[in-house]
Structures are given as C-alpha cells and as structure tokens.
N, C-alpha and C. Protein backbone atom coordinates (compact mmCIF):
# COMPACT_ATOMS: atom_id res chain seq x y z
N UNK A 1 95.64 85.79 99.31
CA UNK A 1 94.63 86.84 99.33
C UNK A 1 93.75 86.71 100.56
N UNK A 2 93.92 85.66 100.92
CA UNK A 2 92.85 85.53 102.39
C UNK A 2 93.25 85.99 103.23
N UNK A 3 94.34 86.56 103.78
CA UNK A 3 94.85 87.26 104.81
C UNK A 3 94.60 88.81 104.45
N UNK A 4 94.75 89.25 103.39
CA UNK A 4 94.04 90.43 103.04
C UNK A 4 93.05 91.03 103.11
N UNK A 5 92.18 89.94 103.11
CA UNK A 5 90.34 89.92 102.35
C UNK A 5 90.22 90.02 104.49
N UNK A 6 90.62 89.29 105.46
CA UNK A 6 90.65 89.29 107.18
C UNK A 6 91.47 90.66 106.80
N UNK A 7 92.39 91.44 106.97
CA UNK A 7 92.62 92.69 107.25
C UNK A 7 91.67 93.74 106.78
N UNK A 8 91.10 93.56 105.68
CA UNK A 8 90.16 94.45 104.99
C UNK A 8 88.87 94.33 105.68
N UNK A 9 88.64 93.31 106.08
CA UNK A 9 87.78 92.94 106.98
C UNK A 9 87.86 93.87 108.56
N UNK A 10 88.80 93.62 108.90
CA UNK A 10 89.69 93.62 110.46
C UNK A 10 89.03 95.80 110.68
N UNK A 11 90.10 96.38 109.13
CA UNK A 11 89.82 97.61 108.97
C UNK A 11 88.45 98.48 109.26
N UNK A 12 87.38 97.41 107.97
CA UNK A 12 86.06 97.81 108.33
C UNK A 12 85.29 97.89 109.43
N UNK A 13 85.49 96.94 110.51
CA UNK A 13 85.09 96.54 111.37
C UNK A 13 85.46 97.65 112.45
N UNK A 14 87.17 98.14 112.73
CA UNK A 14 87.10 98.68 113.50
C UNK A 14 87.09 100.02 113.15
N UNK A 15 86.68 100.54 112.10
CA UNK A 15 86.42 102.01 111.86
C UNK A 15 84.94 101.83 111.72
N UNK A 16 84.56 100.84 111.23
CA UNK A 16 82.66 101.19 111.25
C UNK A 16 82.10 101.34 110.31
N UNK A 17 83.08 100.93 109.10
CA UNK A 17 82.88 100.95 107.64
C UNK A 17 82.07 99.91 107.25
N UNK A 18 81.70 100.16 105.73
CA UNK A 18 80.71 99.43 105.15
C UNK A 18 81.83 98.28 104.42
N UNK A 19 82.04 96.72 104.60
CA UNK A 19 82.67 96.08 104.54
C UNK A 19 83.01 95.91 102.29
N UNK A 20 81.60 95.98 102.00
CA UNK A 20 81.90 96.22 100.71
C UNK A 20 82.73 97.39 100.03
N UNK A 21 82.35 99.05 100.79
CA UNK A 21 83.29 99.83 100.23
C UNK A 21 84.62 99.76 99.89
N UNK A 22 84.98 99.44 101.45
CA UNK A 22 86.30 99.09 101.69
C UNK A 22 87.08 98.11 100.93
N UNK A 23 86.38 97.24 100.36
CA UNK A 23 87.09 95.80 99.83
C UNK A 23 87.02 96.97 97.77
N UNK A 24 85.89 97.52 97.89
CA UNK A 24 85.94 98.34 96.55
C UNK A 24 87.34 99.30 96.52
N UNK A 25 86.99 99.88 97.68
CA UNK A 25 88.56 101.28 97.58
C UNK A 25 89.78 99.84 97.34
N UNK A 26 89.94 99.15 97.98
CA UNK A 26 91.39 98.54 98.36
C UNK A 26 91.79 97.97 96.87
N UNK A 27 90.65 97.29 96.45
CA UNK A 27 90.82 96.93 95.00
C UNK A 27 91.05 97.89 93.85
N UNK A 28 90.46 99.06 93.99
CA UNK A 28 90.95 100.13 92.80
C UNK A 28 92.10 100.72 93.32
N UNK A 29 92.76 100.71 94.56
CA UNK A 29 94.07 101.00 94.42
C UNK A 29 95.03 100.07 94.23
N UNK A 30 94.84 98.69 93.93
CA UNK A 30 95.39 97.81 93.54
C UNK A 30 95.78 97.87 92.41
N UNK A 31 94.62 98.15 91.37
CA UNK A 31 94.40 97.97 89.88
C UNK A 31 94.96 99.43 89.65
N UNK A 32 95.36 100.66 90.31
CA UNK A 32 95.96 102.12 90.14
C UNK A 32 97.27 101.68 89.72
N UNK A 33 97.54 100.74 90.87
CA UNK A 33 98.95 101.28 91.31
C UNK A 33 99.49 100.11 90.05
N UNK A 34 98.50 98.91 89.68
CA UNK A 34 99.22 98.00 88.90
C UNK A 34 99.18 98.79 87.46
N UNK A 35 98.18 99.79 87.06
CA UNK A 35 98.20 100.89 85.82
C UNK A 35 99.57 101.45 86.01
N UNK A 36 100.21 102.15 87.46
CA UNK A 36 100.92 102.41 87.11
C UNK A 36 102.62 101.87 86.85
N UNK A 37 102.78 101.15 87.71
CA UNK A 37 103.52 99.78 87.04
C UNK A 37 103.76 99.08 85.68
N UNK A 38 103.03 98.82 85.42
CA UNK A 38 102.63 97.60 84.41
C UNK A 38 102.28 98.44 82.68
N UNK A 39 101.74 99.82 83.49
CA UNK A 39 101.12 100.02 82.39
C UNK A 39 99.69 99.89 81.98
N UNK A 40 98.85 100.67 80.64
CA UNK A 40 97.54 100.35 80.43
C UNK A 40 97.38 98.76 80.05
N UNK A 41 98.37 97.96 79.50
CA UNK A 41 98.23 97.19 79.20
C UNK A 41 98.20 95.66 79.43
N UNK A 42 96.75 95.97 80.21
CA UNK A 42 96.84 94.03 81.29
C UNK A 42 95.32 94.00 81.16
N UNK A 43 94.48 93.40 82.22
CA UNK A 43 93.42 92.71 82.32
C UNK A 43 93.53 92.43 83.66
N UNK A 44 92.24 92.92 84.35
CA UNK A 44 92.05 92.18 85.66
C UNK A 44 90.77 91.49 86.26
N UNK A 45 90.71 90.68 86.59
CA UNK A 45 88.75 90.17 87.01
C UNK A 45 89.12 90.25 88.84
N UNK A 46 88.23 90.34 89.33
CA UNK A 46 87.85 90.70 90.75
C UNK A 46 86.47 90.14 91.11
N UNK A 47 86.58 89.32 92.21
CA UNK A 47 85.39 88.49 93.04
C UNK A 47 85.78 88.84 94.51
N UNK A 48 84.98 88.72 95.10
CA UNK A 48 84.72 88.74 96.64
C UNK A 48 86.20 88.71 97.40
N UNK A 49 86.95 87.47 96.77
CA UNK A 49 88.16 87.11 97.50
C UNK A 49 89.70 86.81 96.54
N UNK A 50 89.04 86.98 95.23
CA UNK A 50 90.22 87.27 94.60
C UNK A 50 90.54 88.59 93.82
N UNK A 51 91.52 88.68 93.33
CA UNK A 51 91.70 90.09 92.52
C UNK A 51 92.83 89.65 91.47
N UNK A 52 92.69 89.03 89.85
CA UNK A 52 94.15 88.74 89.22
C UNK A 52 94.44 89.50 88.31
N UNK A 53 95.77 89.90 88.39
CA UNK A 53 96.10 90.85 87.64
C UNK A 53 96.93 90.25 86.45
N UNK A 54 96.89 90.45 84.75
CA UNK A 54 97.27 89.76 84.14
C UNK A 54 97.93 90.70 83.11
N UNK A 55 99.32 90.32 82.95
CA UNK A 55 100.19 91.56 81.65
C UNK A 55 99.71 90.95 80.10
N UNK A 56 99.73 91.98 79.18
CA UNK A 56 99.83 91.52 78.04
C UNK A 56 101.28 92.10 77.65
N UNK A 57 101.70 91.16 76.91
CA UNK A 57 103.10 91.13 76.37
C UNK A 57 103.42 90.31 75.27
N UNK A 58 102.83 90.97 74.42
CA UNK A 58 103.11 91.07 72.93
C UNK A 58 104.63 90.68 72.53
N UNK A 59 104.60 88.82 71.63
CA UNK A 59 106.18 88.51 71.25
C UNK A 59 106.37 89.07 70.10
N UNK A 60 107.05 89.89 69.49
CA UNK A 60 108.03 90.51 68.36
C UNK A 60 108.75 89.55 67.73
N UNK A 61 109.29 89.62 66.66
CA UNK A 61 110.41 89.36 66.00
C UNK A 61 111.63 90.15 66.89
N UNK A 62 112.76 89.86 66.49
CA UNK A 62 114.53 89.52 67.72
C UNK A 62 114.78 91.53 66.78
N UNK A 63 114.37 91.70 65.53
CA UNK A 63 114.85 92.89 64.94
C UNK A 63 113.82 94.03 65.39
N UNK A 64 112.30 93.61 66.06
CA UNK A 64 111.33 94.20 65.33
C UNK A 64 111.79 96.12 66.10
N UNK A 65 110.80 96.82 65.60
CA UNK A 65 111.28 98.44 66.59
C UNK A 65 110.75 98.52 67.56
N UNK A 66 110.01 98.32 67.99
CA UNK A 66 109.53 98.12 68.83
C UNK A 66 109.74 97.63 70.23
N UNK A 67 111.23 97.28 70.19
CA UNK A 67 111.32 96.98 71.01
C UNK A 67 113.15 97.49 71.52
N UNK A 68 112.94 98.73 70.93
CA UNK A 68 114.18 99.61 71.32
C UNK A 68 113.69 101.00 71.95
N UNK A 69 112.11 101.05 72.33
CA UNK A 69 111.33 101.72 72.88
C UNK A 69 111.25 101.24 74.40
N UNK A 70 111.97 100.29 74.78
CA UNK A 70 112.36 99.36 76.46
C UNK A 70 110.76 99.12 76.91
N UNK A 71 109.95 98.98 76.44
CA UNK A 71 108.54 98.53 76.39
C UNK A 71 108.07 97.59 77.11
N UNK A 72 107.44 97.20 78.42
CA UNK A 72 107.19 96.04 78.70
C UNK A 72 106.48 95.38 78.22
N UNK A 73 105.95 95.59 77.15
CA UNK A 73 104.23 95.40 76.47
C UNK A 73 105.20 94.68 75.53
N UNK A 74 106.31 94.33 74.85
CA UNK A 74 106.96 93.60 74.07
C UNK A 74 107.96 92.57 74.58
N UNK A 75 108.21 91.41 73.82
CA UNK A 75 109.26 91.12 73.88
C UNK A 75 109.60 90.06 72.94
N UNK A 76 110.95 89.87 72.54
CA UNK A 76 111.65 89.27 71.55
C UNK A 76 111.24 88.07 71.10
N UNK A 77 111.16 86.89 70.35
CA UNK A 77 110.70 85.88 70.50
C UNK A 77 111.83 84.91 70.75
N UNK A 78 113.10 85.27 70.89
CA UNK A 78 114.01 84.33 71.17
C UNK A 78 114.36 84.84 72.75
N UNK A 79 113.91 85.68 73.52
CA UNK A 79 113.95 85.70 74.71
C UNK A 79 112.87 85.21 75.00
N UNK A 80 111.68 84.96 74.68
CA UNK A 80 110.52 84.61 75.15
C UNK A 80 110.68 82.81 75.21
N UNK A 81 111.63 82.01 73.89
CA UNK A 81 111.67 81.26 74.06
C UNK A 81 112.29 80.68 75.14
N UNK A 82 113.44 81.32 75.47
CA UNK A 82 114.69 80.97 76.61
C UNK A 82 113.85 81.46 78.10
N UNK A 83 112.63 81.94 78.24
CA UNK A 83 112.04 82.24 79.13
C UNK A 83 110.86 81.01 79.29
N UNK A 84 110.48 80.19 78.43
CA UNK A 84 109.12 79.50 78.84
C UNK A 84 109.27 78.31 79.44
C-alpha cells in the first residue's frame, strides 16, 4: 500500500489537489469496485495508509441450498475444511 499512498500522493501534488480528497475518492473506488466483486457482503476499515478489505463467507452444511445459488457468501464445510 505504500507505493500507492506515494502515487496518490505524486497525483495530488501534480494536479494541485487537496491530498486528503484524493486519498478519499481513491478509497471509495476501491471499496465500489470491491461491492462490486465480492458483493455487499465484507467489511472494510481504512486509515491514512491502509485500506483492508475482508469477505464474509458463511460455512454451510455439504447438502445445504444455499449453495446451488453459486454464492460467494457460502461455502461447504467439507470444502472449507480441505481449504484451511
């Protein structure tokens, strides 16, 4: 993120921008584009120099329905195991 946080920097500087806006816009299109990705369903905290973006993903039962809906917000608990 520190090479980001110097380009966002780099940006403001040579357009003449207000260094906070800029670091505001760059971050809500971060958190857009991860809505649209990911989905409504994550969590993100944001400071000066970080930004983490975090999925929720709800484990199911291997039958449950929920998960013939291709859902990223789910997943099996015997794939979850073979995943940890």
């Amino acid at each position: 993120m520190e090479k980001i946080a110097d380009i966002i920097e780099s940006i403001a500087n040579e357009k003449n921008l207000n260094l906070e806006n800029v670091r505001e816009k760059v971050a809500t299109a971060l958190i857009n584009t991860a809505k649209r990705i990911y989905g409504q369903e994550y969590e993100f905290f944001v400071d000066p120099k970080n930004l983490n973006l975090y999925q929720k993903i709800t484990i199911v039962a291997d039958n449950d329905e929920r998960l013939q809906n291709k859902s990223e917000s789910f997943i099996a608990l015997s794939k979850a195991k073979s995943e940890a």
